[in-house]
C-alpha atoms as a PDB file:
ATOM      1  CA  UNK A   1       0.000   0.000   0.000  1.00  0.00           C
ATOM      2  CA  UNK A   2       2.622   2.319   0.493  1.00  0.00           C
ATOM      3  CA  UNK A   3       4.585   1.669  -2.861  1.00  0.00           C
ATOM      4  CA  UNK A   4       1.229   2.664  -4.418  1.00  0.00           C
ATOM      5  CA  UNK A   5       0.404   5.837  -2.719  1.00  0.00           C
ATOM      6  CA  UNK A   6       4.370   6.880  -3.039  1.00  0.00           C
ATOM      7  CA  UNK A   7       3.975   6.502  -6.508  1.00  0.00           C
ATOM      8  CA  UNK A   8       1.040   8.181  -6.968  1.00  0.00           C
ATOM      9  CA  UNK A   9       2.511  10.706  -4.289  1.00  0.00           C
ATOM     10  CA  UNK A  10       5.455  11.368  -6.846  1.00  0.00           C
ATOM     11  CA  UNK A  11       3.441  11.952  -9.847  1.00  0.00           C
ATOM     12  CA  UNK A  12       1.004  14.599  -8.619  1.00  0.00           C
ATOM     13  CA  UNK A  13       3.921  16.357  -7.507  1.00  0.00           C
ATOM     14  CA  UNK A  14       4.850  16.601 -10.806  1.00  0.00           C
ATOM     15  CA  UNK A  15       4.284  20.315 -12.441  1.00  0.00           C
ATOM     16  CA  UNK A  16       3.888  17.933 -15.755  1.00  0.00           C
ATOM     17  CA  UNK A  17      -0.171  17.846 -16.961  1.00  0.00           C
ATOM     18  CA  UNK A  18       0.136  14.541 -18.428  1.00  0.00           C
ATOM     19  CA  UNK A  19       2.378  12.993 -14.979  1.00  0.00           C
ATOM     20  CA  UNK A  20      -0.315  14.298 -12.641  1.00  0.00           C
ATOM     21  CA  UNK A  21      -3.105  12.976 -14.965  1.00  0.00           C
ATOM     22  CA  UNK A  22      -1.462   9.324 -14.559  1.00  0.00           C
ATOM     23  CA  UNK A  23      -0.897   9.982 -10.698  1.00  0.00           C
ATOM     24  CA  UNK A  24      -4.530  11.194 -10.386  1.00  0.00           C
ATOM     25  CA  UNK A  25      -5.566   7.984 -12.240  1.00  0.00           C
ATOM     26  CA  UNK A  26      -3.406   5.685  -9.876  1.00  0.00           C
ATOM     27  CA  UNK A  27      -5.560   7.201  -6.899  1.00  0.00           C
ATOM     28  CA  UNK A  28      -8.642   6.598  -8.777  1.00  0.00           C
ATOM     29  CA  UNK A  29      -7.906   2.961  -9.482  1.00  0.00           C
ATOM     30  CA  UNK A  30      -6.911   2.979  -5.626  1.00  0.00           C
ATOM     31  CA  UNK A  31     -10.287   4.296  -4.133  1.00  0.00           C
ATOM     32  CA  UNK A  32     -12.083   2.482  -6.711  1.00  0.00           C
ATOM     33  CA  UNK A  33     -10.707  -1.319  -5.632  1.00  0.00           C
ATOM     34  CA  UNK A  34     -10.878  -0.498  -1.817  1.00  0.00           C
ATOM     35  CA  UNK A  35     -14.980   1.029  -2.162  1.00  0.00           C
ATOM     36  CA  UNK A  36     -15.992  -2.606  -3.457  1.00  0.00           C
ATOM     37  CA  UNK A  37     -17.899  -5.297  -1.643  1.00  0.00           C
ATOM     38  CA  UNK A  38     -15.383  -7.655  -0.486  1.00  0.00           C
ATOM     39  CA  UNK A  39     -15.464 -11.531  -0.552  1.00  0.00           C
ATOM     40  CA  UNK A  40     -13.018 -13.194   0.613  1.00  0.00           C
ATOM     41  CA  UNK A  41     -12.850 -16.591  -0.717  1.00  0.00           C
ATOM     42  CA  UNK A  42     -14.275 -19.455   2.353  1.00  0.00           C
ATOM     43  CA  UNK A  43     -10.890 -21.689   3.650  1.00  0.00           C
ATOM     44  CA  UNK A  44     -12.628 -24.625   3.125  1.00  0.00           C
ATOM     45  CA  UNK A  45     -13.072 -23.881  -0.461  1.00  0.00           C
ATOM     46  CA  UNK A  46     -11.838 -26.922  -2.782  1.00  0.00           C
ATOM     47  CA  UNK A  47     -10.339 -25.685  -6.304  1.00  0.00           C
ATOM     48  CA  UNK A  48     -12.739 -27.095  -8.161  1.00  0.00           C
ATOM     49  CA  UNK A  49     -15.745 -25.191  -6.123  1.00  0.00           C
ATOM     50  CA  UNK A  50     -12.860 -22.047  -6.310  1.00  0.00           C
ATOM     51  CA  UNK A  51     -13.890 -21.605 -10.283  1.00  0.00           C
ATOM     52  CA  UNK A  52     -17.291 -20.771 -10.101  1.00  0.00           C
ATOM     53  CA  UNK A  53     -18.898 -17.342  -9.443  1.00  0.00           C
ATOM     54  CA  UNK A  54     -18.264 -15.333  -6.387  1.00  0.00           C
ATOM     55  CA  UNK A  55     -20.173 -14.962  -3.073  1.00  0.00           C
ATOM     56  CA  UNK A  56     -23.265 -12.763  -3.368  1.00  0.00           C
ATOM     57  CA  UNK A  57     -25.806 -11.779  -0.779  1.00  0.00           C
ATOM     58  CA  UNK A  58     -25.251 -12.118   2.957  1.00  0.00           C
ATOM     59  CA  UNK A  59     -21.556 -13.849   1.949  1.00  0.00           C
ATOM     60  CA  UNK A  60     -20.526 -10.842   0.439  1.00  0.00           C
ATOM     61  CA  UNK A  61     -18.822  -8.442   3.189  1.00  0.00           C
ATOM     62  CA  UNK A  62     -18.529  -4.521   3.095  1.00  0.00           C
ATOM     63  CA  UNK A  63     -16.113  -3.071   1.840  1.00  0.00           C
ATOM     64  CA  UNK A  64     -14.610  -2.112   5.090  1.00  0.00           C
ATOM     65  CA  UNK A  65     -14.238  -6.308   6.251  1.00  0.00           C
ATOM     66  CA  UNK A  66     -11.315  -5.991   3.394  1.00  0.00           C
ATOM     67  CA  UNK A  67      -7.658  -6.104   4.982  1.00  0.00           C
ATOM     68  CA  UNK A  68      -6.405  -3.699   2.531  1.00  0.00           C
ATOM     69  CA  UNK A  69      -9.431  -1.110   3.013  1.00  0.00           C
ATOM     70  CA  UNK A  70      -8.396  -1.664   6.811  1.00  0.00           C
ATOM     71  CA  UNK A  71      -5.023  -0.876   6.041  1.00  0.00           C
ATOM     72  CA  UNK A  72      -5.338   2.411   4.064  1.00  0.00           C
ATOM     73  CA  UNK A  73      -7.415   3.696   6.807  1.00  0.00           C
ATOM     74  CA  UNK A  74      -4.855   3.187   8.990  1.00  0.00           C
ATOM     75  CA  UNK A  75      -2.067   5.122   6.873  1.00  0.00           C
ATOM     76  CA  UNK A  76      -4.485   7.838   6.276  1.00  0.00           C
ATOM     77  CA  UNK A  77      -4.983   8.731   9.873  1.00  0.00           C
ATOM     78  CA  UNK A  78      -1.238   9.523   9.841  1.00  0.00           C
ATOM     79  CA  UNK A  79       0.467  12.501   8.092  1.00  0.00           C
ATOM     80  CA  UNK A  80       3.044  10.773   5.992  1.00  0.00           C
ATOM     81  CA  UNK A  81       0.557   8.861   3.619  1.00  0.00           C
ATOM     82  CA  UNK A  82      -2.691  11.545   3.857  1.00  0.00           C
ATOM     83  CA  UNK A  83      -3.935  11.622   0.793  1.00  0.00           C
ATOM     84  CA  UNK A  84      -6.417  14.723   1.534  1.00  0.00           C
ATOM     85  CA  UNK A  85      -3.057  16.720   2.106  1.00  0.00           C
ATOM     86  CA  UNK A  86      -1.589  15.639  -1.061  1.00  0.00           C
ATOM     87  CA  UNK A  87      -4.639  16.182  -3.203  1.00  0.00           C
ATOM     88  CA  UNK A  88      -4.534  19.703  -1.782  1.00  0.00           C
ATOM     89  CA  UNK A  89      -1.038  20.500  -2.445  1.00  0.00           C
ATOM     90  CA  UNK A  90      -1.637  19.352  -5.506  1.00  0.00           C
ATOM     91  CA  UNK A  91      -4.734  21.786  -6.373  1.00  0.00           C
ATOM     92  CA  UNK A  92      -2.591  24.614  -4.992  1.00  0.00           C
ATOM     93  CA  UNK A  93       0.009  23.537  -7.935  1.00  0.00           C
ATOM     94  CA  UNK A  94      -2.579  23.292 -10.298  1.00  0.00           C
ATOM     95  CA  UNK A  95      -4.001  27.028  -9.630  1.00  0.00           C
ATOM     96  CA  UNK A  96      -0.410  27.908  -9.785  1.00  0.00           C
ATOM     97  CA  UNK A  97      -0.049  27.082 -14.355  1.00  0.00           C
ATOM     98  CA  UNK A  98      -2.820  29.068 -15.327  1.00  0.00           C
ATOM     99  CA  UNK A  99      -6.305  28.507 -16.854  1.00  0.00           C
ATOM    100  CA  UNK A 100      -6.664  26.073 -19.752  1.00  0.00           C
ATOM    101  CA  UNK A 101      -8.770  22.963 -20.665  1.00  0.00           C
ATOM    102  CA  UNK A 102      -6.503  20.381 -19.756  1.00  0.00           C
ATOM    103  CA  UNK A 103      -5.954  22.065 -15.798  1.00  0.00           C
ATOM    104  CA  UNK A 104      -9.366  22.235 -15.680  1.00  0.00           C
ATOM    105  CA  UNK A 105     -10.085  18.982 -16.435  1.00  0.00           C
ATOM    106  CA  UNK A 106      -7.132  18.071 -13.896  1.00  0.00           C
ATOM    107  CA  UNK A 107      -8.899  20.571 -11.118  1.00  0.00           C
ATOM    108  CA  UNK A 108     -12.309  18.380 -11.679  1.00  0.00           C
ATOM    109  CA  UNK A 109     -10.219  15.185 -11.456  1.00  0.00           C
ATOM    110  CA  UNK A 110      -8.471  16.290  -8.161  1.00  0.00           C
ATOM    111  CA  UNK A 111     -11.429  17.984  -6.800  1.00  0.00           C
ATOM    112  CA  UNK A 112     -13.339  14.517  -7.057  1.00  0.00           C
ATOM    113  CA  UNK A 113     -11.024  12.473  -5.541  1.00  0.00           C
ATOM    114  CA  UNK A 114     -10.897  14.861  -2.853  1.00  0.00           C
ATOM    115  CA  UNK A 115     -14.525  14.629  -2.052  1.00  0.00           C
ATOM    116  CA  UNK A 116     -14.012  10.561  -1.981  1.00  0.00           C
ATOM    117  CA  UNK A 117     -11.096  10.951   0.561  1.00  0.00           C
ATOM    118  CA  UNK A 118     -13.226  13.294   2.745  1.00  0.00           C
ATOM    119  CA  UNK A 119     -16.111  10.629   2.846  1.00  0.00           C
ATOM    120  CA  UNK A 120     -13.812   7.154   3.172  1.00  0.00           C
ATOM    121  CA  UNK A 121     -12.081   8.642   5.830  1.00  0.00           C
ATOM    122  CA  UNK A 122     -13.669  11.648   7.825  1.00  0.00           C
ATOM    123  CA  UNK A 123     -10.782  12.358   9.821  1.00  0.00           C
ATOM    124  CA  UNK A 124      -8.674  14.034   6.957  1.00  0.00           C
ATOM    125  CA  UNK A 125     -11.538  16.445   7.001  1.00  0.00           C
ATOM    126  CA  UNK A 126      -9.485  17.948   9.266  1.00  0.00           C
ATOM    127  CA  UNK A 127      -7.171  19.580   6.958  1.00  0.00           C
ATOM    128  CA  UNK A 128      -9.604  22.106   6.399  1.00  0.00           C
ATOM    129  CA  UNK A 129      -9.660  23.517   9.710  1.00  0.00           C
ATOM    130  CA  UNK A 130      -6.175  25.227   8.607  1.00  0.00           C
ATOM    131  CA  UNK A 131      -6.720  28.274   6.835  1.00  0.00           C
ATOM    132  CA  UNK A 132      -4.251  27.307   4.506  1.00  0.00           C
ATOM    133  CA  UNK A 133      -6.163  24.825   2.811  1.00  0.00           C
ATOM    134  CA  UNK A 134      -9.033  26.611   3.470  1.00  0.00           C
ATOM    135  CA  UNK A 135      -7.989  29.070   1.047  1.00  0.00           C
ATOM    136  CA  UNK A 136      -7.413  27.075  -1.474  1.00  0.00           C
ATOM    137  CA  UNK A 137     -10.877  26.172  -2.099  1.00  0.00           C
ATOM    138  CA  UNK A 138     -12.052  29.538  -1.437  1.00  0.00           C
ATOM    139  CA  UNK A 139      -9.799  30.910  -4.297  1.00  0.00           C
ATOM    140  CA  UNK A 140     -11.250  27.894  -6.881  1.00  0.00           C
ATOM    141  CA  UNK A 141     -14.959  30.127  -5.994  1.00  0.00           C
ATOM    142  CA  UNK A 142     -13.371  32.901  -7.829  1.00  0.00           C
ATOM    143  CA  UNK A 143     -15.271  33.938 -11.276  1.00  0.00           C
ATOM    144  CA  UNK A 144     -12.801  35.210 -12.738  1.00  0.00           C
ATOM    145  CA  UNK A 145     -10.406  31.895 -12.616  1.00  0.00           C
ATOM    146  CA  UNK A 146     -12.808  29.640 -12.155  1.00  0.00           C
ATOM    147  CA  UNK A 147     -15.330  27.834 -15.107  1.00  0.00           C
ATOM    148  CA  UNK A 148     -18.627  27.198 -13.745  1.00  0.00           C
ATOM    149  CA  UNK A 149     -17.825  23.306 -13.722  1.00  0.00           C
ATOM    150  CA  UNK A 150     -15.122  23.990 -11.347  1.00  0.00           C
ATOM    151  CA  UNK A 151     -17.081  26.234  -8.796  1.00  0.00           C
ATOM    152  CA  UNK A 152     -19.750  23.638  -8.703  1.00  0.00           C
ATOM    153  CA  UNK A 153     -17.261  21.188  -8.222  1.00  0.00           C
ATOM    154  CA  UNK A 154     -15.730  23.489  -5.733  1.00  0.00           C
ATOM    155  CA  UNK A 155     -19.019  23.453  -3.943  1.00  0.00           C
ATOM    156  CA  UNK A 156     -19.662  20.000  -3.424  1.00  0.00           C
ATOM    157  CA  UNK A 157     -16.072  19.684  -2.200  1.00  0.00           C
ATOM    158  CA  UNK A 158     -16.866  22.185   0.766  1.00  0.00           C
ATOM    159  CA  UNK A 159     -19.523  20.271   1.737  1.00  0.00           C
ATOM    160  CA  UNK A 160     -17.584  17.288   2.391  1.00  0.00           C
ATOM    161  CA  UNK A 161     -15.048  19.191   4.609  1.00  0.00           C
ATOM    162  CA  UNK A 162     -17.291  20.958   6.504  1.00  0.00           C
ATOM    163  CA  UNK A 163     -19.810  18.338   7.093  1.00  0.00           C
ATOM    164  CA  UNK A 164     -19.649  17.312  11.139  1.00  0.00           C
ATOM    165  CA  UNK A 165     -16.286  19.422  11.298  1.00  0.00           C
ATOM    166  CA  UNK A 166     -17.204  22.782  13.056  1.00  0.00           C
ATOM    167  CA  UNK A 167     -13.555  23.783  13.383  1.00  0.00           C
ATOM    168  CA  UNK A 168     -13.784  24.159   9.643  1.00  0.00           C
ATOM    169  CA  UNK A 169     -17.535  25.910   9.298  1.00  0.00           C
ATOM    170  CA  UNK A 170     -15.701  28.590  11.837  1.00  0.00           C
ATOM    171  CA  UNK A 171     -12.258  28.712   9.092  1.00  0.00           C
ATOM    172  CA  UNK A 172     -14.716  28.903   6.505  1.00  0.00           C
ATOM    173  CA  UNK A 173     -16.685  31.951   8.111  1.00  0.00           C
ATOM    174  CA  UNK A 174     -13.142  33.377   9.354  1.00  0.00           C
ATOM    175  CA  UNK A 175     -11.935  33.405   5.895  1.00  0.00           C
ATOM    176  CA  UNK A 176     -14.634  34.948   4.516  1.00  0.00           C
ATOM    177  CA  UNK A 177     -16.073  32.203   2.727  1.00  0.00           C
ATOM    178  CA  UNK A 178     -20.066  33.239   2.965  1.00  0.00           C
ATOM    179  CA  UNK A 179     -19.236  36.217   1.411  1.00  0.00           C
ATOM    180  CA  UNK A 180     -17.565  34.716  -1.107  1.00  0.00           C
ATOM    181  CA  UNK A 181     -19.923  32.067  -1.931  1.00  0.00           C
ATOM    182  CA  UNK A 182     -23.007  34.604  -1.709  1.00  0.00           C
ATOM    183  CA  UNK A 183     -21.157  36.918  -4.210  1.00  0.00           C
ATOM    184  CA  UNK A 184     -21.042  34.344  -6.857  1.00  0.00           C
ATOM    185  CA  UNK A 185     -24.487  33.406  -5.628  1.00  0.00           C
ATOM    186  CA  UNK A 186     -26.000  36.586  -6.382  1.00  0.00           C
ATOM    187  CA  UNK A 187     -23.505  37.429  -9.962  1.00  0.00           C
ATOM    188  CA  UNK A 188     -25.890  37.600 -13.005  1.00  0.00           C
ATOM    189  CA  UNK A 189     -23.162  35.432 -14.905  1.00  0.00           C
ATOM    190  CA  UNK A 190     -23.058  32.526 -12.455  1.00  0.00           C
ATOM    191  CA  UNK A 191     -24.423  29.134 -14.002  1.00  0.00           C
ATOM    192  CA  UNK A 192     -28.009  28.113 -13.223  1.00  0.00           C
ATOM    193  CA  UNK A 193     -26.501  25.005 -11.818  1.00  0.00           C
ATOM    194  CA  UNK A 194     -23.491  26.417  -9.963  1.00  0.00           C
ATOM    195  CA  UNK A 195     -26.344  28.788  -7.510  1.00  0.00           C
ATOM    196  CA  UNK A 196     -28.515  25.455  -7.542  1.00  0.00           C
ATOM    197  CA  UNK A 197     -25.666  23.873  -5.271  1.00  0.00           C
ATOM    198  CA  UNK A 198     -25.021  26.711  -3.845  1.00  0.00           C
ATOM    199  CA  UNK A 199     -28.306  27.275  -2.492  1.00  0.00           C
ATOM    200  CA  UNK A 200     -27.915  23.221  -1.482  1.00  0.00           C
ATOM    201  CA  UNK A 201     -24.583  24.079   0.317  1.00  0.00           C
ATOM    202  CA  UNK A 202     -26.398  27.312   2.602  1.00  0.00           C
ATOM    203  CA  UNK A 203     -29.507  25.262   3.234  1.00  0.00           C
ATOM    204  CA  UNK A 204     -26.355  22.587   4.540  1.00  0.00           C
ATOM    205  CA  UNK A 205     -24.688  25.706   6.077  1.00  0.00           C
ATOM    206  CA  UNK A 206     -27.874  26.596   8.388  1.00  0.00           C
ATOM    207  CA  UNK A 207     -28.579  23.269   9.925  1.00  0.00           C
ATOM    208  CA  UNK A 208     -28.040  22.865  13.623  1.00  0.00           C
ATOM    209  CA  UNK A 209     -24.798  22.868  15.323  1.00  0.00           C
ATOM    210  CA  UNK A 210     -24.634  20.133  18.280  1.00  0.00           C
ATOM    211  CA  UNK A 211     -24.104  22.830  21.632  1.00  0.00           C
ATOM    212  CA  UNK A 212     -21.085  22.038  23.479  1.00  0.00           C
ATOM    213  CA  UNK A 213     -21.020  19.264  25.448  1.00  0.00           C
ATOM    214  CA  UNK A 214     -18.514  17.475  27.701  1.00  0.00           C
ATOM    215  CA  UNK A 215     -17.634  14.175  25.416  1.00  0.00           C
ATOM    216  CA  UNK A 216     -17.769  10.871  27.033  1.00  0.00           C
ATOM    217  CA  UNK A 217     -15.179   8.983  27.261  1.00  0.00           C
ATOM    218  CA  UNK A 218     -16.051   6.804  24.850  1.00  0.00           C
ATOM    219  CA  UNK A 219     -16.277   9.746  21.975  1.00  0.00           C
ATOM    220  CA  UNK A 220     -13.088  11.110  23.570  1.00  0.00           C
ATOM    221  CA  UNK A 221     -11.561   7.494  22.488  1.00  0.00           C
ATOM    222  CA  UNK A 222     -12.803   7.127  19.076  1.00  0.00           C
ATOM    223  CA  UNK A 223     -11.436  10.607  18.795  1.00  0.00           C
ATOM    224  CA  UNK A 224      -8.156   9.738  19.560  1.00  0.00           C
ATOM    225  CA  UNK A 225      -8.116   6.454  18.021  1.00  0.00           C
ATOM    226  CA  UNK A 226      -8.551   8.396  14.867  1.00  0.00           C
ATOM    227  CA  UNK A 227      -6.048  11.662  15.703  1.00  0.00           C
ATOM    228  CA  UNK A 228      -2.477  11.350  14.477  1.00  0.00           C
ATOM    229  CA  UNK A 229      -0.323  11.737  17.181  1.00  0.00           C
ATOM    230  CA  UNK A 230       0.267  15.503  17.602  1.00  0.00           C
ATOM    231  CA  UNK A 231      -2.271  16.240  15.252  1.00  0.00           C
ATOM    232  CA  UNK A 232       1.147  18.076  13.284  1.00  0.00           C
ATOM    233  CA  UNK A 233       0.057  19.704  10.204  1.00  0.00           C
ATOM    234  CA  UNK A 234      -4.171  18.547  10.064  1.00  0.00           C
ATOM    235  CA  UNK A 235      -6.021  21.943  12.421  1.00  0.00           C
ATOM    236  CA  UNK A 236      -4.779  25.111  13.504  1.00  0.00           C
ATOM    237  CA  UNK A 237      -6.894  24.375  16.764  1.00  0.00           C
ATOM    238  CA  UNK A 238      -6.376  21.038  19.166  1.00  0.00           C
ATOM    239  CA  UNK A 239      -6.453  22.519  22.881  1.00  0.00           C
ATOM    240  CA  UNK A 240     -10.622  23.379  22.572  1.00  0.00           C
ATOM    241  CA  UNK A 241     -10.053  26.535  23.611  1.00  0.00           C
ATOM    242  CA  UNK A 242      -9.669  28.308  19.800  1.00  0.00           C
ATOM    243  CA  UNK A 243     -12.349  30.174  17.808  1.00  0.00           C
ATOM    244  CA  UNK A 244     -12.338  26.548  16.194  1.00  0.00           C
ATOM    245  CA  UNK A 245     -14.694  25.130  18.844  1.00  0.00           C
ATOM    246  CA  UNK A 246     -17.031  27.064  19.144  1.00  0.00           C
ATOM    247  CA  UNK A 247     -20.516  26.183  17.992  1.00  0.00           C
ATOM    248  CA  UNK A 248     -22.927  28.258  16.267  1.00  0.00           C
ATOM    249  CA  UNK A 249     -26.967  28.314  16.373  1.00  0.00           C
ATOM    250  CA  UNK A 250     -29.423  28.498  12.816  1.00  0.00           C
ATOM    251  CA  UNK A 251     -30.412  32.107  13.988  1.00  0.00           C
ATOM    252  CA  UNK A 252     -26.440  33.287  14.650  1.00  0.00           C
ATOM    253  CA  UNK A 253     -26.001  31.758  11.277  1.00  0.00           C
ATOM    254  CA  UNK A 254     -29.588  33.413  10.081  1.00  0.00           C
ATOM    255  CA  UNK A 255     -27.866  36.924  10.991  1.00  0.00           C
ATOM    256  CA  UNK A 256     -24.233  35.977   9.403  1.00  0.00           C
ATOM    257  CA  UNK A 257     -25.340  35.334   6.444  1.00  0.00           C
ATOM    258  CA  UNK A 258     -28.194  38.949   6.019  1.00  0.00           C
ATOM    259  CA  UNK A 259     -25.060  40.794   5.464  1.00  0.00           C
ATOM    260  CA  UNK A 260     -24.749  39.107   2.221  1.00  0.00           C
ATOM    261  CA  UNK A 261     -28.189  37.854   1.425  1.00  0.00           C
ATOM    262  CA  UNK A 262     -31.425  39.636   1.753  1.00  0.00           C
ATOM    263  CA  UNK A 263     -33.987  36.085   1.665  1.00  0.00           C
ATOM    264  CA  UNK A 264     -32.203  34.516   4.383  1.00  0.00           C
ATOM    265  CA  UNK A 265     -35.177  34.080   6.437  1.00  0.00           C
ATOM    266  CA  UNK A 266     -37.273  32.424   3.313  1.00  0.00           C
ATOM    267  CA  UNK A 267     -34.047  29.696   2.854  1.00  0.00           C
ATOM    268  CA  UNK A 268     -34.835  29.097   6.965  1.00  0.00           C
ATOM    269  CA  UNK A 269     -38.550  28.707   6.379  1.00  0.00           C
ATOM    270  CA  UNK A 270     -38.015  26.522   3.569  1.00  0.00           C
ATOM    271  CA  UNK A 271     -35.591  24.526   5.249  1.00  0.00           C
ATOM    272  CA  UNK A 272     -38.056  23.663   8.155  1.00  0.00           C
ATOM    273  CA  UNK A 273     -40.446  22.752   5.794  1.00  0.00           C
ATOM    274  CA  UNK A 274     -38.719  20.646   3.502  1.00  0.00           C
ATOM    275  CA  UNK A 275     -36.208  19.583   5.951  1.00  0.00           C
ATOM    276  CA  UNK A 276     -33.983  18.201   3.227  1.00  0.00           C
ATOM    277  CA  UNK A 277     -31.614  16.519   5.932  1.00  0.00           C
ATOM    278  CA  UNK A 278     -33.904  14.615   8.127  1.00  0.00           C
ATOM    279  CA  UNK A 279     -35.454  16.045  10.954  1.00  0.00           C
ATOM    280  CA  UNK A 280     -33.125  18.113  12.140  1.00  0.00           C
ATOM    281  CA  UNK A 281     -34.658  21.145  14.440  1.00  0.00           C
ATOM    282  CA  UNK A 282     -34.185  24.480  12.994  1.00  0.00           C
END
């Protein structure tokens, strides 16, 4: 596992299009292989009975029973093999050659990998909490660098780091972010379908917060199971006692966000009533 995420390490490191493109591909193959059901073949097996088809149905495991699926986990949570940092680095490179089809279509590539990362393994959310990275996405909102596939993009991709990460929502307000999402919101230009996800990511952006709570022990533990030890290089914000903390309620949102939008209280109304995410109270 680690011969194939050093490789793919060294290519998207490259400042060569068509290098990154294979490196990007590598990763894809990666993620792909580990997000299938897994099977493994019964020890009593004879290899005759070993020919036919595989397991289906209750003999087919998730994906997560797979050794190898277990194993990349386990070099994600530390900062060495991250891939979320990598992918990053690698969209700050990217940004860096200037606007054409092919980095676009490498932004897109990068961008969607990134979103898998963030969801296999919600720990490396945690990147995001440093405004560093932060930023990066924030610059990829920009109209006048940006396509409209790449904002949208862009968009989903915030949504997966913020999601159950309030250290980020508060790097992502800190930075600025709702103001630059609700400018592109509100541009004339901006794609029907790029201000169709963003309207998606502020009805996301206004759910609940949990209010701070003393974790049990047992949260405390899966915490830590999960934290690379000195937590070097993934938040700006470990002790609890940062702006990166604190929790937010719908109607401190509600009054963020009417210094940028002026039908904040119809998305709130709308969100009780459709409640897109469950029944969550607003």
């Amino acid at each position: 596992m680690e011969l194939l995420l050093s490789s793919a390490f060294d290519h998207i490191s490259s400042y060569d299009p068509a290098t990154v493109r294979r490196g990007l591909r590598h990763i894809e193959g990666l993620l792909a292989k580990l997000c299938r059901p897994y099977a493994p073949e019964p020890a009593s097996l004879s290899p005759s009975k070993s020919d036919g088809p595989p397991p289906t149905g209750i003999d087919s495991l998730i994906a997560h029973d797979d050794p190898a699926y277990r194993e990349f986990l386990r070099l994600q949570d530390g900062f060495e093999w991250n891939l979320a940092l990598r992918l990053v680095a690698c969209l700050e490179r990217l940004l860096g050659q200037g606007s054409n089809d092919l980095a676009t279509l490498l932004i897109l590539s990068t961008l969607d990998l990134l979103q898998g990362v963030l969801l296999i393994h919600p720990p490396s959310r945690r990147v995001f909490a440093r405004a560093v990275n932060m930023t990066i996405l924030l610059d990829l909102l920009e109209p006048q660098s940006s396509p409209p596939a790449i904002q949208g993009a862009t968009v989903n991709t915030l949504v997966c780091a913020l999601v159950d990460e309030w250290p980020n929502v508060r790097t992502f307000e800190a930075l600025e972010g709702l103001e630059s999402i609700c400018t592109l919101f509100k541009r004339k230009e901006t794609e029907k379908e790029v201000k169709l996800r963003i309207l998606e990511f502020l009805f996301f952006y206004l759910i609940p917060e949990p209010q701070a709570a003393e974790p049990s022990s047992q949260h405390h533990q899966a915490k830590t199971k999960h934290s690379p030890p000195g937590d070097s290089g993934w938040s700006d914000s470990s002790d609890g006692s940062g702006h990166g903390h604190r929790v937010r309620t719908t109607q401190e949102k509600q009054h963020m966000l009417r210094k940028y939008l002026s039908n904040v209280d119809s998305l709130v109304n709308e969100l009780r009533q459709s409640q897109p995410f469950g029944n969550s109270m607003i």
